[in-house]
N, C-alpha and C. Protein backbone atom coordinates (compact mmCIF):
# COMPACT_ATOMS: atom_id res chain seq x y z
N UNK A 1 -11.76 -8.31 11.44
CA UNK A 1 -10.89 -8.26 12.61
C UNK A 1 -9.44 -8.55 12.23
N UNK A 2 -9.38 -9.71 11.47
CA UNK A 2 -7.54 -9.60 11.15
C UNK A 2 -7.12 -8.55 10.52
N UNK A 3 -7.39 -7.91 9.16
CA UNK A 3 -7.24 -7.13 8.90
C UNK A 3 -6.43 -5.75 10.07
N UNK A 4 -7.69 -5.31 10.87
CA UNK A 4 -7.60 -4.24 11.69
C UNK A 4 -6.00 -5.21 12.83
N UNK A 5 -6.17 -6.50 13.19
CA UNK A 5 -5.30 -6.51 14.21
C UNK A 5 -3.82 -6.45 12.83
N UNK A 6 -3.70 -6.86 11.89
CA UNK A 6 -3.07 -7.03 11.37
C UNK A 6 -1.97 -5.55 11.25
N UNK A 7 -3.13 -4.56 11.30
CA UNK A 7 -2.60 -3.37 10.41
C UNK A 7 -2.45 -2.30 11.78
N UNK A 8 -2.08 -3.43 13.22
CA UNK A 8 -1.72 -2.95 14.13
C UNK A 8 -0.68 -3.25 14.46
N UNK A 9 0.02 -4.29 13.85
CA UNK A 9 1.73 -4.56 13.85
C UNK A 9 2.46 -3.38 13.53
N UNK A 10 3.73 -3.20 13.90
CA UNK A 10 4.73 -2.47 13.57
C UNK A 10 5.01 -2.55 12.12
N UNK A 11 5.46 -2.04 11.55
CA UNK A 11 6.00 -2.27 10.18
C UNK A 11 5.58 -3.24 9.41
N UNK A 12 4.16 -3.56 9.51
CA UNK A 12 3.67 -4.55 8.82
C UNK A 12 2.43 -3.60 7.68
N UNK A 13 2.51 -4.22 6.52
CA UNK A 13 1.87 -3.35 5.36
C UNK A 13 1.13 -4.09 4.48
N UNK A 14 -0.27 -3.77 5.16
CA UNK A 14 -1.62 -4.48 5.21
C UNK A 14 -2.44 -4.04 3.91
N UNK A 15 -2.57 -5.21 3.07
CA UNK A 15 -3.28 -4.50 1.39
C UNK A 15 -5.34 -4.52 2.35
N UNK A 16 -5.64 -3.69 1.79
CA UNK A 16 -7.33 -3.76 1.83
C UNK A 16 -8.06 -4.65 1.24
N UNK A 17 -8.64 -5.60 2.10
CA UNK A 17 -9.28 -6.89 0.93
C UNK A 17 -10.48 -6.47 0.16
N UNK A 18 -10.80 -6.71 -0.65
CA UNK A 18 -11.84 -6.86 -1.59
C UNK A 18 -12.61 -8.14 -1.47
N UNK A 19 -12.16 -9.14 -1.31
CA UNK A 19 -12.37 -10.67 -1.18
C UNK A 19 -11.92 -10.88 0.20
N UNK A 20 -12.32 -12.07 0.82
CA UNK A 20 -11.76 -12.95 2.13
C UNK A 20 -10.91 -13.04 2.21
N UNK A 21 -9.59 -12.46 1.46
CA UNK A 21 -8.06 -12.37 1.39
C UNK A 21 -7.58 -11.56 1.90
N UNK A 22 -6.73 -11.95 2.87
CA UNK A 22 -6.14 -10.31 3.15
C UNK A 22 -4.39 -10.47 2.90
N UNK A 23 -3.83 -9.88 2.33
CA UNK A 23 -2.40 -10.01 2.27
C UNK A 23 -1.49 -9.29 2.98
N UNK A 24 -0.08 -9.15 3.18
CA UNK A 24 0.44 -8.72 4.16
C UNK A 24 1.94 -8.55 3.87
N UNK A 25 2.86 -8.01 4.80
CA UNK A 25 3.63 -8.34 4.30
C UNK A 25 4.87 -7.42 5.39
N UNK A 26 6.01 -7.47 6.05
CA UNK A 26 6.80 -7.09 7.49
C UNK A 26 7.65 -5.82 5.87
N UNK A 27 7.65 -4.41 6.72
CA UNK A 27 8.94 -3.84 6.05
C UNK A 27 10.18 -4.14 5.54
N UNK A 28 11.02 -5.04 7.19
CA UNK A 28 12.19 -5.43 7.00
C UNK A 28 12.39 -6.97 7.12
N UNK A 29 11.35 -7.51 7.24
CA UNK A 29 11.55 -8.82 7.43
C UNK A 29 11.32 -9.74 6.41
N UNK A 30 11.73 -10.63 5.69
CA UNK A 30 11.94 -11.03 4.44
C UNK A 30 10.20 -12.46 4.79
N UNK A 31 9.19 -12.23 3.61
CA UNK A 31 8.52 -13.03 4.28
C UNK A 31 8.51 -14.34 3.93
N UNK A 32 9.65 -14.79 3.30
CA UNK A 32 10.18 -16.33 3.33
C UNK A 32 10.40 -17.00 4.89
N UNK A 33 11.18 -15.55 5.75
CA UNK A 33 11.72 -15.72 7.04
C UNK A 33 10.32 -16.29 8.02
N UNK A 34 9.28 -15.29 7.85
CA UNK A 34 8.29 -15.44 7.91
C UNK A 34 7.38 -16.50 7.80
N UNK A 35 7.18 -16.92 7.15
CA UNK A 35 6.41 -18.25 6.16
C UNK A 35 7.06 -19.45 6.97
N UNK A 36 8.57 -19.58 6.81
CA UNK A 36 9.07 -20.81 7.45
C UNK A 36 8.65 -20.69 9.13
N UNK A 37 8.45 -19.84 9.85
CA UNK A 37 8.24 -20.11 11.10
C UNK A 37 6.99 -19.93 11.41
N UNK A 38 6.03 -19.76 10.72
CA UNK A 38 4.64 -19.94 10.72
C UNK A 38 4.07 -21.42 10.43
N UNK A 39 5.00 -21.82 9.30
CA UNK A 39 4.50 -23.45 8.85
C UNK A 39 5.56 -24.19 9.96
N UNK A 40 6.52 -24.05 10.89
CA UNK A 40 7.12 -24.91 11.67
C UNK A 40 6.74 -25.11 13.42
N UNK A 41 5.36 -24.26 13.29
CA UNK A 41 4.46 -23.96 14.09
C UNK A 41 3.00 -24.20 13.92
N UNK A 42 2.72 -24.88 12.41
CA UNK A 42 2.09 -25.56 11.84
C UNK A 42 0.28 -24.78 11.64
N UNK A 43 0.85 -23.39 10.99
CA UNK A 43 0.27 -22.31 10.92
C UNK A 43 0.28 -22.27 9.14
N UNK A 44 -0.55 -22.37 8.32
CA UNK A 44 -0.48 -22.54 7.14
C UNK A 44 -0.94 -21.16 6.74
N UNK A 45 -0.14 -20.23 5.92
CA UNK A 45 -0.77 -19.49 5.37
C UNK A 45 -0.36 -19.45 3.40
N UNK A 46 -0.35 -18.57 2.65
CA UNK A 46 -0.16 -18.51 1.24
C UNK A 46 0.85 -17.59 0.95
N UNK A 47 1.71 -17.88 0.21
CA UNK A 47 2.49 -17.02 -0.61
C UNK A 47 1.73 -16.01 -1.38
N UNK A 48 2.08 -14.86 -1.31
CA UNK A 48 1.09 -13.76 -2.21
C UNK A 48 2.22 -13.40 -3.12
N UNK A 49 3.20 -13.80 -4.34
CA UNK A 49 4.02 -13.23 -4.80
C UNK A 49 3.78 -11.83 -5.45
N UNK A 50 3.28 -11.23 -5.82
CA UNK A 50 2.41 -10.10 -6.49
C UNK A 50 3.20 -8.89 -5.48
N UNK A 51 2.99 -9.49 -4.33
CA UNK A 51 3.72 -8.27 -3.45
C UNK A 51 4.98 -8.90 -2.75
N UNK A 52 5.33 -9.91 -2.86
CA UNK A 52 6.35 -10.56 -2.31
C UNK A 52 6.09 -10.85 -0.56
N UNK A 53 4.82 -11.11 -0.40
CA UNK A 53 4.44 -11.42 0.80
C UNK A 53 3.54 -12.76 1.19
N UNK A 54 2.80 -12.35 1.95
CA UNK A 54 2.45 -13.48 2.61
C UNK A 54 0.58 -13.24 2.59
N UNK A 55 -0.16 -14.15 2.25
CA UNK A 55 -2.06 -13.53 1.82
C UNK A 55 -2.62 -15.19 3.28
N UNK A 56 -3.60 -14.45 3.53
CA UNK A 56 -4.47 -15.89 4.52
C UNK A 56 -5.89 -15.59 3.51
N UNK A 57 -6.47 -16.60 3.25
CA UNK A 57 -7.95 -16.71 2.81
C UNK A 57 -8.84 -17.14 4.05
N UNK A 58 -9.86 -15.92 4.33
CA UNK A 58 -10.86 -16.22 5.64
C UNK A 58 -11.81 -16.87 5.56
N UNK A 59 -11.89 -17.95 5.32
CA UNK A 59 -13.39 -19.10 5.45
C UNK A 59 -14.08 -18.95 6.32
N UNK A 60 -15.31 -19.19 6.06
CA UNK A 60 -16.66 -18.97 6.76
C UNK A 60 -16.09 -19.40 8.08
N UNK A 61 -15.53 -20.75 8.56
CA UNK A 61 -15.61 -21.56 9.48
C UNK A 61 -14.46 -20.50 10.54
N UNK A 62 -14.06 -19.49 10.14
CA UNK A 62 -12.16 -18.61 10.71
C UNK A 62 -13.36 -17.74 12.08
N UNK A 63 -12.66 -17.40 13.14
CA UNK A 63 -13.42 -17.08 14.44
C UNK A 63 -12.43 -16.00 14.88
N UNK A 64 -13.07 -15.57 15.61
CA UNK A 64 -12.34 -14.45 16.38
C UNK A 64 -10.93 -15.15 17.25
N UNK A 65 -11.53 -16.09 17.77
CA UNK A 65 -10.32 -17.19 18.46
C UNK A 65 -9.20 -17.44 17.21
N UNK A 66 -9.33 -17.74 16.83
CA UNK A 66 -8.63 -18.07 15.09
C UNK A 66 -7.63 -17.05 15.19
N UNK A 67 -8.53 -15.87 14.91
CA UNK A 67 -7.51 -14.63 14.49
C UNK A 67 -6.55 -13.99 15.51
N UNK A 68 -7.16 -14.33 16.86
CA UNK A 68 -6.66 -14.08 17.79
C UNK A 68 -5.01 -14.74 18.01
N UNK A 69 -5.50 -16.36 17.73
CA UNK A 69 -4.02 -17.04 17.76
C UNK A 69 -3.06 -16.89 16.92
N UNK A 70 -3.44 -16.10 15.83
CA UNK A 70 -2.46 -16.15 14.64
C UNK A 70 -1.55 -14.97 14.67
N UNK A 71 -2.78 -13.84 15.68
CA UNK A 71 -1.91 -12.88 15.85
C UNK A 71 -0.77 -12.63 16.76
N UNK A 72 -1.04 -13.79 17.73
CA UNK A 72 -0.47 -13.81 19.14
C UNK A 72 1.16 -14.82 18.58
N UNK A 73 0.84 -15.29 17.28
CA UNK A 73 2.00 -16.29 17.11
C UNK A 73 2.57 -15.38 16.36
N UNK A 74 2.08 -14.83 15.43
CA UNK A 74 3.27 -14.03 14.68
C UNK A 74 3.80 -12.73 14.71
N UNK A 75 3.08 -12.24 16.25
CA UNK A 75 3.86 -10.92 16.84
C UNK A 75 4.72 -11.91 17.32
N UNK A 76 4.15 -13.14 18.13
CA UNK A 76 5.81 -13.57 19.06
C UNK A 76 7.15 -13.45 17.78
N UNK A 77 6.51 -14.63 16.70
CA UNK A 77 7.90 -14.60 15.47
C UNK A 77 8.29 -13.32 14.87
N UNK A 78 7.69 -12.07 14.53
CA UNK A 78 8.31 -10.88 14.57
C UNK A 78 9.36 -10.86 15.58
N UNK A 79 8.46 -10.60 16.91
CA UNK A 79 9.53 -9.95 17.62
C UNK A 79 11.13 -10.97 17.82
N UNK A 80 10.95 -12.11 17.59
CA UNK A 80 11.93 -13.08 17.65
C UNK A 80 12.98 -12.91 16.90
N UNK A 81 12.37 -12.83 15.47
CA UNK A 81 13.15 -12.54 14.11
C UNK A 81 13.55 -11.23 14.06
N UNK A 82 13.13 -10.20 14.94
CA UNK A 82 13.55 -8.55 14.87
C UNK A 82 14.72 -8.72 16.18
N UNK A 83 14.68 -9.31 17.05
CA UNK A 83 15.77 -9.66 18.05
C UNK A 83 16.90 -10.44 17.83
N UNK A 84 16.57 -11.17 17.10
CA UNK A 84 18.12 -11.93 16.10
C UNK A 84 18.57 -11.25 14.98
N UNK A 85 17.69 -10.48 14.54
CA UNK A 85 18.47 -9.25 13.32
C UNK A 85 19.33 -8.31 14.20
N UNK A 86 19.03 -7.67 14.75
CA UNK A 86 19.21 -6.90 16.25
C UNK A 86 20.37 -7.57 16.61
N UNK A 87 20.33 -8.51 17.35
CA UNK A 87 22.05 -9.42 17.73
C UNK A 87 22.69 -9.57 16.62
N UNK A 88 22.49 -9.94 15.80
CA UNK A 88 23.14 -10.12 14.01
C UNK A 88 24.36 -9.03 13.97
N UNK A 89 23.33 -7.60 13.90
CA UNK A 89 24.01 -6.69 13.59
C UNK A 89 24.62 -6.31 14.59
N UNK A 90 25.03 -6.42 16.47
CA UNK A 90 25.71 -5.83 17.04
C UNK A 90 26.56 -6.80 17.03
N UNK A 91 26.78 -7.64 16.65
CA UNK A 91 28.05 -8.79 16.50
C UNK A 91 28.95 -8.19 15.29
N UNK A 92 28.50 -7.25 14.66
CA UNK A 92 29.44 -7.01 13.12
C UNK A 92 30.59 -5.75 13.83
């Protein structure tokens, strides 16, 4: 299920797991930008440097509820971080 909700984001570019890993990673959005507002929301996920993104490992104990909230938090921080790029650039 993350996977599939994952690789229903906009511009988000979803590797195929092999393992309980799934990695990830926004077109234009830098996923440092990313990472910090996931952990300041106290959402832990992994650095995947390999692709310069962002990997979650799915443990037995991870639920549909689980995946549900993670997706619901980091479309909100997309769209947040795509709306302040957005103002960024009509201020120049």
């Amino acid at each position: 299920k993350l996977y599939s909700e994952l690789s229903r984001l906009d511009n988000m570019v979803v590797y195929k797991p092999i393992l309980p890993i799934i990695a990830f990673k926004h077109r234009f959005i830098p996923s440092r930008l990313i990472l910090e507002k996931l952990l300041s929301k106290r959402i832990y996920v992994y650095r995947a440097p390999s692709i310069n993104g962002l990997r979650i490992v799915v443990m037995p104990h991870i639920n549909n509820e689980h995946v549900d909230v993670f997706i619901r938090e980091l479309t909100s921080i997309l769209n947040d971080l795509e709306l302040n790029s957005k103002s960024t650039i009509s201020k120049l």
